[in-house]
PDB file of N, CA and C in Angstrom:
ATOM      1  N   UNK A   1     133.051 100.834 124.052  1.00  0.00           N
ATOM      2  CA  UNK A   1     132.889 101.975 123.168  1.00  0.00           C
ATOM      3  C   UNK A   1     132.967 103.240 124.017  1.00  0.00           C
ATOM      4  N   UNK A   2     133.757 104.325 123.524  1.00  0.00           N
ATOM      5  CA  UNK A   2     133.900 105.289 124.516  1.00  0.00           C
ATOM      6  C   UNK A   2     132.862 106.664 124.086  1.00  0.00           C
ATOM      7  N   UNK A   3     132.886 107.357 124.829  1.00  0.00           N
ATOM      8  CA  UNK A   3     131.558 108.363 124.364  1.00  0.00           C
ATOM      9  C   UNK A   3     131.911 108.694 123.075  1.00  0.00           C
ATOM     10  N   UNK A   4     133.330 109.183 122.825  1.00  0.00           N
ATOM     11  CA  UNK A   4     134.041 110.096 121.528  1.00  0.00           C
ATOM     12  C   UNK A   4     133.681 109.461 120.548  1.00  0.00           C
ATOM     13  N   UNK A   5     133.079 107.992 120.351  1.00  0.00           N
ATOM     14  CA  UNK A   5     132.932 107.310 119.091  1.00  0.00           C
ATOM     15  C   UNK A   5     131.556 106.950 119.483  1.00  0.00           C
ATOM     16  N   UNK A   6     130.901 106.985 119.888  1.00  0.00           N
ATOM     17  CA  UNK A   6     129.419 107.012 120.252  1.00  0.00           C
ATOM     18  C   UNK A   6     128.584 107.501 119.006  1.00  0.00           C
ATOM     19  N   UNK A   7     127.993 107.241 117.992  1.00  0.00           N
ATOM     20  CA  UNK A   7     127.161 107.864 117.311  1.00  0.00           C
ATOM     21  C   UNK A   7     126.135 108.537 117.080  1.00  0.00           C
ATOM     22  N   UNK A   8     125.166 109.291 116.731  1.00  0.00           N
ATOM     23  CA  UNK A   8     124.500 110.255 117.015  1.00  0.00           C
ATOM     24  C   UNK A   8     122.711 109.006 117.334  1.00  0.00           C
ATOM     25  N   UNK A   9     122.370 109.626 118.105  1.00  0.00           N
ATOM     26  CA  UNK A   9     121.423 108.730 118.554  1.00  0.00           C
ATOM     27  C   UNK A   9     119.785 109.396 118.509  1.00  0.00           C
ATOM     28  N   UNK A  10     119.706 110.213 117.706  1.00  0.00           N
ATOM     29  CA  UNK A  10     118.948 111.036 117.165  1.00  0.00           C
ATOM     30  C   UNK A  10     117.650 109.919 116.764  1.00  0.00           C
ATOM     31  N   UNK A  11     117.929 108.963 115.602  1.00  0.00           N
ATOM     32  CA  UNK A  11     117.162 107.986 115.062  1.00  0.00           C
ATOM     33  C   UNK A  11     116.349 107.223 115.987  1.00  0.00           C
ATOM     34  N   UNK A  12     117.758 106.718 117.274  1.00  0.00           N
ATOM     35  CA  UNK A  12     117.157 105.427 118.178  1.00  0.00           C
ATOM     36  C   UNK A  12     115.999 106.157 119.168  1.00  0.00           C
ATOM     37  N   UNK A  13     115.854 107.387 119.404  1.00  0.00           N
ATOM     38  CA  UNK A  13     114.785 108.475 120.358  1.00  0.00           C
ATOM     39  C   UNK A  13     113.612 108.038 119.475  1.00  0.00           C
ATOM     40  N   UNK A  14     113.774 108.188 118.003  1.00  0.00           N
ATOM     41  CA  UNK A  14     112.602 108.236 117.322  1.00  0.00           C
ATOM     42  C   UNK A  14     111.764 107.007 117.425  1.00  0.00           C
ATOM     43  N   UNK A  15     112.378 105.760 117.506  1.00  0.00           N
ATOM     44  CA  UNK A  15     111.834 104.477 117.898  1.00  0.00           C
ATOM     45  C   UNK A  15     110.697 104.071 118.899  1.00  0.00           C
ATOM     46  N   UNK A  16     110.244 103.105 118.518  1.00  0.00           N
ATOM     47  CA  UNK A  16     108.819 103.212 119.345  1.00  0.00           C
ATOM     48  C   UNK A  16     109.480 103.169 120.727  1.00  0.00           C
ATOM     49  N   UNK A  17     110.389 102.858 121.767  1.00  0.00           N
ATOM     50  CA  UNK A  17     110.999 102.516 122.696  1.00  0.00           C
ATOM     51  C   UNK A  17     111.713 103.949 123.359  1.00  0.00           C
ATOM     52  N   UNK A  18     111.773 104.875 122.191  1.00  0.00           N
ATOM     53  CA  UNK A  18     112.197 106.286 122.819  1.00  0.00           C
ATOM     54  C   UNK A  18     111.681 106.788 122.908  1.00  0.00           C
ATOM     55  N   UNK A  19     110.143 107.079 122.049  1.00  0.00           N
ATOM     56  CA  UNK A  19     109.164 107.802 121.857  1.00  0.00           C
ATOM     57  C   UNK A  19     108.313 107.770 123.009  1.00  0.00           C
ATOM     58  N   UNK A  20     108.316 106.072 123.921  1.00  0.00           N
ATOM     59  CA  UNK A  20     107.753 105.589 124.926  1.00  0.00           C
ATOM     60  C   UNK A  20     108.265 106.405 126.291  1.00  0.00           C
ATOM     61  N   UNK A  21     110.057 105.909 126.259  1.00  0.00           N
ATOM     62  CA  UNK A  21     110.584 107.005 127.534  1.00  0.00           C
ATOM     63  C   UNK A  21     110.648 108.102 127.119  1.00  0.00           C
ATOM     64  N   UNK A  22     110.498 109.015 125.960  1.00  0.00           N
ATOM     65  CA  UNK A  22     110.363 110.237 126.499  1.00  0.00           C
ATOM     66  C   UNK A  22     108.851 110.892 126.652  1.00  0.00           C
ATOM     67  N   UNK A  23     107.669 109.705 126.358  1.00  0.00           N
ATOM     68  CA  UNK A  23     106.488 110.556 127.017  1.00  0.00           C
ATOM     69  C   UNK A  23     106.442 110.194 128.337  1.00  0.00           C
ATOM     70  N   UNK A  24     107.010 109.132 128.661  1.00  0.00           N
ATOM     71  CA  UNK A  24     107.242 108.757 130.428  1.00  0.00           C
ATOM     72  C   UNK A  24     107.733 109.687 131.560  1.00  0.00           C
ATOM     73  N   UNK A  25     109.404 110.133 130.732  1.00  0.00           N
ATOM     74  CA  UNK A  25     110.130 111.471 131.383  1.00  0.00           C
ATOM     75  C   UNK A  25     109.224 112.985 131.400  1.00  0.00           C
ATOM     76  N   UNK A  26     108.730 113.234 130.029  1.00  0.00           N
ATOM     77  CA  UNK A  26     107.511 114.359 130.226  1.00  0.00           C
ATOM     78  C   UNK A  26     106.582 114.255 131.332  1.00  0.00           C
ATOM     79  N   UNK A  27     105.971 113.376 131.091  1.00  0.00           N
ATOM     80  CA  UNK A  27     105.089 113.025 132.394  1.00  0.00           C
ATOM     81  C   UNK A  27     105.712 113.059 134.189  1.00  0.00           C
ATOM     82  N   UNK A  28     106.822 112.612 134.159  1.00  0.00           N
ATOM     83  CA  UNK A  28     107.211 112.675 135.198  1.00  0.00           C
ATOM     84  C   UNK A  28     107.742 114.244 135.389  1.00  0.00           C
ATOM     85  N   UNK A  29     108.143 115.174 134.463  1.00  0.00           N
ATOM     86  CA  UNK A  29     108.889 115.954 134.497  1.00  0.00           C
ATOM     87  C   UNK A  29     107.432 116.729 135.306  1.00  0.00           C
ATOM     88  N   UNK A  30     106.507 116.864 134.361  1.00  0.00           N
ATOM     89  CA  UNK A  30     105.367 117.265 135.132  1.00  0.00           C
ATOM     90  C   UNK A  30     104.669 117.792 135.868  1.00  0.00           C
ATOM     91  N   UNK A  31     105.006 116.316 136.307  1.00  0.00           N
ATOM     92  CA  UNK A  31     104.598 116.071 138.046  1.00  0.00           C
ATOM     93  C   UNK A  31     105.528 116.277 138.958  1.00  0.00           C
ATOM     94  N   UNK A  32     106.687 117.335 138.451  1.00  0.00           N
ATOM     95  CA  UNK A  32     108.089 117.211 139.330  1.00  0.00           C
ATOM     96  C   UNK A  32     108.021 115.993 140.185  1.00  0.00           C
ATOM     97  N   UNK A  33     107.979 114.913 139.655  1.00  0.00           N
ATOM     98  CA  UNK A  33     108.906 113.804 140.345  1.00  0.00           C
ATOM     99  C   UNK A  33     110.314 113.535 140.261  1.00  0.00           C
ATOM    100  N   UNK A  34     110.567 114.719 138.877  1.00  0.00           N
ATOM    101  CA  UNK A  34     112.186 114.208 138.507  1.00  0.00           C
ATOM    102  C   UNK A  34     112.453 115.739 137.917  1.00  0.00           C
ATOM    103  N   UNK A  35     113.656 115.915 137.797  1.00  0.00           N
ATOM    104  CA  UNK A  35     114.175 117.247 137.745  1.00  0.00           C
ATOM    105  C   UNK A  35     114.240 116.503 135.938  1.00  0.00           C
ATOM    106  N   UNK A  36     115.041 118.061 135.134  1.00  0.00           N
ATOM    107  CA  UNK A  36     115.655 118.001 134.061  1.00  0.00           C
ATOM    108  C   UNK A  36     116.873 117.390 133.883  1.00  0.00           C
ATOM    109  N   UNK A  37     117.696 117.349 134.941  1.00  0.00           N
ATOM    110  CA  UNK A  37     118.820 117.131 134.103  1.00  0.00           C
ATOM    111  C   UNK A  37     118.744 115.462 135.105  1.00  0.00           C
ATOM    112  N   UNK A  38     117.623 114.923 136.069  1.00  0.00           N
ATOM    113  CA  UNK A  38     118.092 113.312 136.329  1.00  0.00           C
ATOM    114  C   UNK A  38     117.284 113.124 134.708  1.00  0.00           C
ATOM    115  N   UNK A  39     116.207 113.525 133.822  1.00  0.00           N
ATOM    116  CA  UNK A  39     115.283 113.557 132.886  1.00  0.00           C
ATOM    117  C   UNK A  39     116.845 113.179 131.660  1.00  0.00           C
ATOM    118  N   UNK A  40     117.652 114.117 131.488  1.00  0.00           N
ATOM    119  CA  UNK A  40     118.497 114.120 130.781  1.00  0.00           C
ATOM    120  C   UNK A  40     120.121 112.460 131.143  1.00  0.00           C
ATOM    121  N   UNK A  41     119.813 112.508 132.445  1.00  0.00           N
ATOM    122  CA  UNK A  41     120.819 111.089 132.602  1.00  0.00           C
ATOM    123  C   UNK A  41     120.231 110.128 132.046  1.00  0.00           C
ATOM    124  N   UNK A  42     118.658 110.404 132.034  1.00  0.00           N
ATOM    125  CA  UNK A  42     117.377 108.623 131.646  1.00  0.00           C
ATOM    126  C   UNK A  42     118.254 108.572 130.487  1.00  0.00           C
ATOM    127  N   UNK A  43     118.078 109.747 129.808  1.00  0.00           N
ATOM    128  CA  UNK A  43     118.284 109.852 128.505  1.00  0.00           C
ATOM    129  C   UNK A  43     120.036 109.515 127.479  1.00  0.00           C
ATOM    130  N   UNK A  44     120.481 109.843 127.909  1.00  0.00           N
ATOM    131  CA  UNK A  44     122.283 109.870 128.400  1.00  0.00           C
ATOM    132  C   UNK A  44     122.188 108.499 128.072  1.00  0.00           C
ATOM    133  N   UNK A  45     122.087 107.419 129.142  1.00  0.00           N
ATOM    134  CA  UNK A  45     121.982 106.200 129.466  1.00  0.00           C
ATOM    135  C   UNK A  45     121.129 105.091 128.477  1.00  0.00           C
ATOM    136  N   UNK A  46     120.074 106.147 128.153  1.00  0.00           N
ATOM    137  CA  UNK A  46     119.224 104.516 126.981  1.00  0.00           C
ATOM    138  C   UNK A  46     119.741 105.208 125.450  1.00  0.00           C
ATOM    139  N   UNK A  47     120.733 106.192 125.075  1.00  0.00           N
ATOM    140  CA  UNK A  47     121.839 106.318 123.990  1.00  0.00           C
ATOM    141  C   UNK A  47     122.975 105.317 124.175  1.00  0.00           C
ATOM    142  N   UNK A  48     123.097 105.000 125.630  1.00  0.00           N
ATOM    143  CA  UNK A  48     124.532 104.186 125.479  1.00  0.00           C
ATOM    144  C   UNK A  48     124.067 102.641 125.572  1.00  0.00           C
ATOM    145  N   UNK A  49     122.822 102.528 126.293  1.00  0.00           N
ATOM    146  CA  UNK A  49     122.748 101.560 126.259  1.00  0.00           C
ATOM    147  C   UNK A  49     122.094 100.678 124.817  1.00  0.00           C
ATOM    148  N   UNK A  50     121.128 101.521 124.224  1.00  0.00           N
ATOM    149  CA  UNK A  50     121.052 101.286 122.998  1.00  0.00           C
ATOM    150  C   UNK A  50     121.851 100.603 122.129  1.00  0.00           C
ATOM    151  N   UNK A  51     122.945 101.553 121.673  1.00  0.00           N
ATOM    152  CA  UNK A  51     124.191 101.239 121.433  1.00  0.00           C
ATOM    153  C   UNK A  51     124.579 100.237 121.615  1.00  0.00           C
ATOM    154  N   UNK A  52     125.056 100.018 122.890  1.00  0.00           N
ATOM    155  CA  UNK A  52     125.407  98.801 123.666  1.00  0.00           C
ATOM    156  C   UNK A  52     125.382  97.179 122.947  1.00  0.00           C
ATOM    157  N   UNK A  53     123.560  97.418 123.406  1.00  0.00           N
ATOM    158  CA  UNK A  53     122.966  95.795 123.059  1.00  0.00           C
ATOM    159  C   UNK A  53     122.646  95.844 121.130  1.00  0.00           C
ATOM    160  N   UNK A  54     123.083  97.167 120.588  1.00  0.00           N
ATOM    161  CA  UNK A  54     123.365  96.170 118.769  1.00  0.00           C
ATOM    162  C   UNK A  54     124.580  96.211 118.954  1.00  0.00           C
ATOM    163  N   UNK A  55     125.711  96.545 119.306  1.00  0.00           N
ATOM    164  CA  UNK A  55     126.547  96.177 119.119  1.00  0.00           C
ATOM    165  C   UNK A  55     127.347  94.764 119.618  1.00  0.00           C
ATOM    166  N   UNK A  56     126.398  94.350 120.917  1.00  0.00           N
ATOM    167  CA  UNK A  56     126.712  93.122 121.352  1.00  0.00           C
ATOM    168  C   UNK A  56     125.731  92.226 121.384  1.00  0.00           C
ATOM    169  N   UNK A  57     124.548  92.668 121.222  1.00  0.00           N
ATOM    170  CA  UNK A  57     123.428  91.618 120.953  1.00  0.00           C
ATOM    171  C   UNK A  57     122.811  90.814 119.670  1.00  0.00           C
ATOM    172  N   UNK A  58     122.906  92.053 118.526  1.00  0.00           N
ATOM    173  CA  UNK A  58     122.069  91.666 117.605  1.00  0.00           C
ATOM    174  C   UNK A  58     123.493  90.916 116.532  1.00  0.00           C
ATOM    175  N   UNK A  59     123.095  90.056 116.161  1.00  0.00           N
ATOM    176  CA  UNK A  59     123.669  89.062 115.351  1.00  0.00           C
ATOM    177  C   UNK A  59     122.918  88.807 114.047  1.00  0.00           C
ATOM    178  N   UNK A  60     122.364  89.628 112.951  1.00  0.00           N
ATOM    179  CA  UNK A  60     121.876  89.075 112.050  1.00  0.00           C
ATOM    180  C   UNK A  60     122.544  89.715 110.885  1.00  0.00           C
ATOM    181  N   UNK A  61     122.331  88.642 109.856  1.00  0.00           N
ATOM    182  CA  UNK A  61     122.925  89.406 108.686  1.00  0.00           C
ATOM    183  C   UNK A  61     121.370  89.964 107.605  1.00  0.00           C
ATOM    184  N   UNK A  62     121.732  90.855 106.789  1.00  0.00           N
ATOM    185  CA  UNK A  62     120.891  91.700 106.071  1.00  0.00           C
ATOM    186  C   UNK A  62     121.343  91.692 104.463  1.00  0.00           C
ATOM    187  N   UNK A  63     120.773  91.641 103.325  1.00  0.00           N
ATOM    188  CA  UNK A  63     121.661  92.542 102.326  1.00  0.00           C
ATOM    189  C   UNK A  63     119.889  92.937 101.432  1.00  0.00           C
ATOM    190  N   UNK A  64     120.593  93.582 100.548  1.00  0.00           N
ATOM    191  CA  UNK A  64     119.277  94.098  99.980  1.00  0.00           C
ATOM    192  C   UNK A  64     120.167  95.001  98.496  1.00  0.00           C
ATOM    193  N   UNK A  65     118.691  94.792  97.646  1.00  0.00           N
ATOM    194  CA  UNK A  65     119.133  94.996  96.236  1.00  0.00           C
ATOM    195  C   UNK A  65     118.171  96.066  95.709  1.00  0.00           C
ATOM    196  N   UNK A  66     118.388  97.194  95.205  1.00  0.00           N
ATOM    197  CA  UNK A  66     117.509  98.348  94.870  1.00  0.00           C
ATOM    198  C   UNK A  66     118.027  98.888  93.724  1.00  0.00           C
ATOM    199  N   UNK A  67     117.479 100.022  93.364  1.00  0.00           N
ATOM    200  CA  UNK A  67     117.617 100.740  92.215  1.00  0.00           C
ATOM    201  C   UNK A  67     118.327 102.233  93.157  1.00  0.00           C
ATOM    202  N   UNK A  68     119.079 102.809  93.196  1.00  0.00           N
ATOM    203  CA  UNK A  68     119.848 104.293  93.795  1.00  0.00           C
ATOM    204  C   UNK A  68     119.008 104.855  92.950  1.00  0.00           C
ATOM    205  N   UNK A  69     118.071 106.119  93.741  1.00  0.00           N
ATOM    206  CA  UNK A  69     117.736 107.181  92.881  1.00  0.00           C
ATOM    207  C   UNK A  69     118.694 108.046  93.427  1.00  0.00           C
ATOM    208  N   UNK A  70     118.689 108.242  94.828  1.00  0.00           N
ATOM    209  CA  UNK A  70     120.014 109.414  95.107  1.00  0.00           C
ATOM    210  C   UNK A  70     120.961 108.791  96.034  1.00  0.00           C
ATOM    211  N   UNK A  71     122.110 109.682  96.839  1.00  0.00           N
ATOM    212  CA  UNK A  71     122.961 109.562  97.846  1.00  0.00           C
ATOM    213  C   UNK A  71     123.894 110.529  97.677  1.00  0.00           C
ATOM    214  N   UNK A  72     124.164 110.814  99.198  1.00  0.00           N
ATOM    215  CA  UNK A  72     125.007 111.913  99.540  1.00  0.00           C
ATOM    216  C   UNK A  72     125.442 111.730 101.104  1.00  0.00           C
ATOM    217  N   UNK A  73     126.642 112.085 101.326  1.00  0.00           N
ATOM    218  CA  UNK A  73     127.131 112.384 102.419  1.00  0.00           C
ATOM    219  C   UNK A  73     127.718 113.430 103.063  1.00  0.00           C
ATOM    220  N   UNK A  74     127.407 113.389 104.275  1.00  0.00           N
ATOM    221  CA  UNK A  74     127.067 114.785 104.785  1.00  0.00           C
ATOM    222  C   UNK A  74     127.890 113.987 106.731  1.00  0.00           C
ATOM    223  N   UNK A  75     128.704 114.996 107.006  1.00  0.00           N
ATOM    224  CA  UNK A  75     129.197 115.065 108.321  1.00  0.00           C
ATOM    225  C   UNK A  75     129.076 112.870 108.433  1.00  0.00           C
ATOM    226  N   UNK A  76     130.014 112.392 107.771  1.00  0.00           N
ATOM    227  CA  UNK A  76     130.462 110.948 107.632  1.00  0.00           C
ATOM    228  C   UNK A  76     128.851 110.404 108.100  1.00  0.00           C
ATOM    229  N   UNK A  77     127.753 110.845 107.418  1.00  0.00           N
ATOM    230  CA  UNK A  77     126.500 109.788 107.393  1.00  0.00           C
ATOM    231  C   UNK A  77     126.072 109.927 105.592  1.00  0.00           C
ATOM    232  N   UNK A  78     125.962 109.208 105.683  1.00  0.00           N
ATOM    233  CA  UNK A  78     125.203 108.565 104.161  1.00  0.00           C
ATOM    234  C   UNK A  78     123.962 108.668 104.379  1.00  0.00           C
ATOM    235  N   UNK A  79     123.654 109.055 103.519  1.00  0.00           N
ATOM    236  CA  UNK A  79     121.649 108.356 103.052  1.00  0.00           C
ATOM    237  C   UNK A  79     121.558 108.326 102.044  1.00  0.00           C
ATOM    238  N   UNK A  80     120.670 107.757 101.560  1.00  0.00           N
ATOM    239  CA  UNK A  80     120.483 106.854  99.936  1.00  0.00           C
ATOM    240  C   UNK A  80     119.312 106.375 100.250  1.00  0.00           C
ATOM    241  N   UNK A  81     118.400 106.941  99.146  1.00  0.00           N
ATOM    242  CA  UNK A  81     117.196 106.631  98.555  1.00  0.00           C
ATOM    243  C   UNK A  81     117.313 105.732  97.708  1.00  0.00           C
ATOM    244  N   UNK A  82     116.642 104.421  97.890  1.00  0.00           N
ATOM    245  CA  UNK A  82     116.206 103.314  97.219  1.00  0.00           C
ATOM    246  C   UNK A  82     115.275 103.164  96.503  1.00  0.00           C
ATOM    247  N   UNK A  83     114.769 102.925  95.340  1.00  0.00           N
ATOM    248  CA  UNK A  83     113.928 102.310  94.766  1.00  0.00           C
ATOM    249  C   UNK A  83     113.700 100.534  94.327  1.00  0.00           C
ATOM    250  N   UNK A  84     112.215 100.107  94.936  1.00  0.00           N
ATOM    251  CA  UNK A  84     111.764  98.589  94.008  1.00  0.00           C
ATOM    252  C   UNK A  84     112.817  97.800  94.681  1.00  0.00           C
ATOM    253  N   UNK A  85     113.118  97.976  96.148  1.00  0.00           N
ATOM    254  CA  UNK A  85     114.428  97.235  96.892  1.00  0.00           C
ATOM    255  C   UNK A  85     113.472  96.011  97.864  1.00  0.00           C
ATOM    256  N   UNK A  86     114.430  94.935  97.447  1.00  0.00           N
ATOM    257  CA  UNK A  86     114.297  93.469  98.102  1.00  0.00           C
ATOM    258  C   UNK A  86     115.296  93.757  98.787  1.00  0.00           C
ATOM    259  N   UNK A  87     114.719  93.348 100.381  1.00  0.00           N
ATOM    260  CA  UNK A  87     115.590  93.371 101.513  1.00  0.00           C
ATOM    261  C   UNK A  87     115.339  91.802 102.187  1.00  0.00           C
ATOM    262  N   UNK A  88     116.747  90.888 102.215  1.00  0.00           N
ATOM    263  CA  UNK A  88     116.463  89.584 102.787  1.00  0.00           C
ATOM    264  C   UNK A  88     117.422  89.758 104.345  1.00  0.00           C
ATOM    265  N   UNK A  89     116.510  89.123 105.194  1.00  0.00           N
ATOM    266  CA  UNK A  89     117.161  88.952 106.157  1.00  0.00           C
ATOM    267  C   UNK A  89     117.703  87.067 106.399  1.00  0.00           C
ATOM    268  N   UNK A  90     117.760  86.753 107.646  1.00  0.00           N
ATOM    269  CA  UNK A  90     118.143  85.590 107.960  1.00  0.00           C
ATOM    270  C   UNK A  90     116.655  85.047 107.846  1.00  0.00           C
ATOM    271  N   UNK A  91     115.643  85.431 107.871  1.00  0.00           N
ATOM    272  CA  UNK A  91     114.292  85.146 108.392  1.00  0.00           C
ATOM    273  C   UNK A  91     113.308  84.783 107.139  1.00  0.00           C
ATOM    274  N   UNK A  92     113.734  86.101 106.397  1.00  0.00           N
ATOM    275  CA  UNK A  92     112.677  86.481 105.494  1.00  0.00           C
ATOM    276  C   UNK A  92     113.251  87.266 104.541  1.00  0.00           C
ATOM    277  N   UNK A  93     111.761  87.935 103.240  1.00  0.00           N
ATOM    278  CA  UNK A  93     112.182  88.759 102.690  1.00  0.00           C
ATOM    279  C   UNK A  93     110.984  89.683 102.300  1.00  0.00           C
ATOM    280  N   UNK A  94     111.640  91.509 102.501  1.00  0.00           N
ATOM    281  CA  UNK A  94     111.076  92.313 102.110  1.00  0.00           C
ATOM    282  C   UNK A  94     110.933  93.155 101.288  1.00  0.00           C
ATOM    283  N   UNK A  95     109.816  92.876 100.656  1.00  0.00           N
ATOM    284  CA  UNK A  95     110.263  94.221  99.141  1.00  0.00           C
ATOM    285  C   UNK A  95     109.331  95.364  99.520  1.00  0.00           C
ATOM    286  N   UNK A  96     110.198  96.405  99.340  1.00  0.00           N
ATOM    287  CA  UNK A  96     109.757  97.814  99.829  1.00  0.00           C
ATOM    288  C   UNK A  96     109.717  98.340  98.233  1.00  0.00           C
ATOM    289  N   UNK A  97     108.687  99.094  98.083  1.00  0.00           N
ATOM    290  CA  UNK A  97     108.666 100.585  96.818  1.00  0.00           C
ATOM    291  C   UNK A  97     110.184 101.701  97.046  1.00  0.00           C
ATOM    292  N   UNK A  98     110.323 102.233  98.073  1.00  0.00           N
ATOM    293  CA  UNK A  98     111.066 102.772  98.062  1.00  0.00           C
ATOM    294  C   UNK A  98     111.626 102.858  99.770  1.00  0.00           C
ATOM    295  N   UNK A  99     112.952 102.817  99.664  1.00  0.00           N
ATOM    296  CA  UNK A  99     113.037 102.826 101.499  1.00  0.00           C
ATOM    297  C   UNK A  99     114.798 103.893 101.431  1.00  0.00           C
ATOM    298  N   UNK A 100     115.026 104.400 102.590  1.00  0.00           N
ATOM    299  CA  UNK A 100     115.946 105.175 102.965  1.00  0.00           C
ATOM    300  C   UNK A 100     116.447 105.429 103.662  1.00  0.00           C
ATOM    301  N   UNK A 101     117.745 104.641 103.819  1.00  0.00           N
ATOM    302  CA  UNK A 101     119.265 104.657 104.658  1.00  0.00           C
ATOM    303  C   UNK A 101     119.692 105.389 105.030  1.00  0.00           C
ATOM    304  N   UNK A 102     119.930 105.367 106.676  1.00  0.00           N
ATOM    305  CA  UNK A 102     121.109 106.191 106.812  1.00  0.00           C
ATOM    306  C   UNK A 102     122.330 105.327 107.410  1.00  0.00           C
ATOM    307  N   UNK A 103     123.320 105.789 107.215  1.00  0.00           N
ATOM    308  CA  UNK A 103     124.538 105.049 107.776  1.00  0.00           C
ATOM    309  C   UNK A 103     125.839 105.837 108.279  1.00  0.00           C
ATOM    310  N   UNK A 104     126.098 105.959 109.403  1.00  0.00           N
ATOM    311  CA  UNK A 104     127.033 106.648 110.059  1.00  0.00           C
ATOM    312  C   UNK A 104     128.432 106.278 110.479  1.00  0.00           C
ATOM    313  N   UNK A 105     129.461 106.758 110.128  1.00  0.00           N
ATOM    314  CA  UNK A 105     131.110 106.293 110.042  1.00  0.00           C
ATOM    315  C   UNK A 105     131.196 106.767 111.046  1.00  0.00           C
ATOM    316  N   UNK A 106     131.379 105.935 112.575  1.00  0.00           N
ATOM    317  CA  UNK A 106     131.740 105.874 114.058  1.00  0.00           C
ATOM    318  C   UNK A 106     132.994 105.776 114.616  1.00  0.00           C
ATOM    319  N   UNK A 107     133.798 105.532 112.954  1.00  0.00           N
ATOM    320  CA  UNK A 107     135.068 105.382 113.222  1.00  0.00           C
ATOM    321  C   UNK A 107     135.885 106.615 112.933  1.00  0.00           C
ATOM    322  N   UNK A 108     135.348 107.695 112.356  1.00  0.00           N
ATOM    323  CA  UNK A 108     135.747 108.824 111.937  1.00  0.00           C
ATOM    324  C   UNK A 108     135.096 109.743 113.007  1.00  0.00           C
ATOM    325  N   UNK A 109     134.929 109.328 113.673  1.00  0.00           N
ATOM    326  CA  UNK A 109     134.164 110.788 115.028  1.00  0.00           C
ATOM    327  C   UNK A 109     135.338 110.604 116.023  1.00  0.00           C
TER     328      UNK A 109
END
């Protein structure tokens, strides 16, 4: 995958796993143990690598059945508000009150 089709990685920061390295990088930033911009390669790097391992790691299938209260797209991402949605995985199944998608066209960047 080359950077130009790289998708916006905004979401994967928010994850308990980004939220983790970036109070790590703060902390270090700190304590000047690490400048801003090696702070900004950490960062650079767990976007691509992110990336990376769903695109070559994760293998599961998903589908799920809801009620659309809205949707709109905006700069090739979708989001759509669900209502009373059963979500089955390979594993299991979850019914959420209401849950909300986003989905990004990687092939159009």
């Amino acid at each position: 995958m080359t950077e130009a089709n790289i998708p916006s990685t905004e979401d994967y920061r928010k994850c308990s796993l980004g939220r983790f390295l970036q109070t790590t990088l703060s902390a270090l930033l700190a304590e000047n143990k690490i400048t801003q911009e090696q702070a900004n390669i950490v960062f650079n790097q767990f976007d691509k690598s992110i990336i990376e391992a769903i695109n070559t790691k994760v293998r599961s299938n998903i589908t799920f059945k809801g009620h659309c209260i809205s949707y709109r797209n905006v700069a090739d991402t979708w989001q759509q508000l669900l209502e009373n949605t059963v979500i089955n995985t390979d594993t299991k199944t979850i019914e959420c009150k209401y849950i909300k998608m986003l989905a990004t066209d990687v092939n159009n960047k």
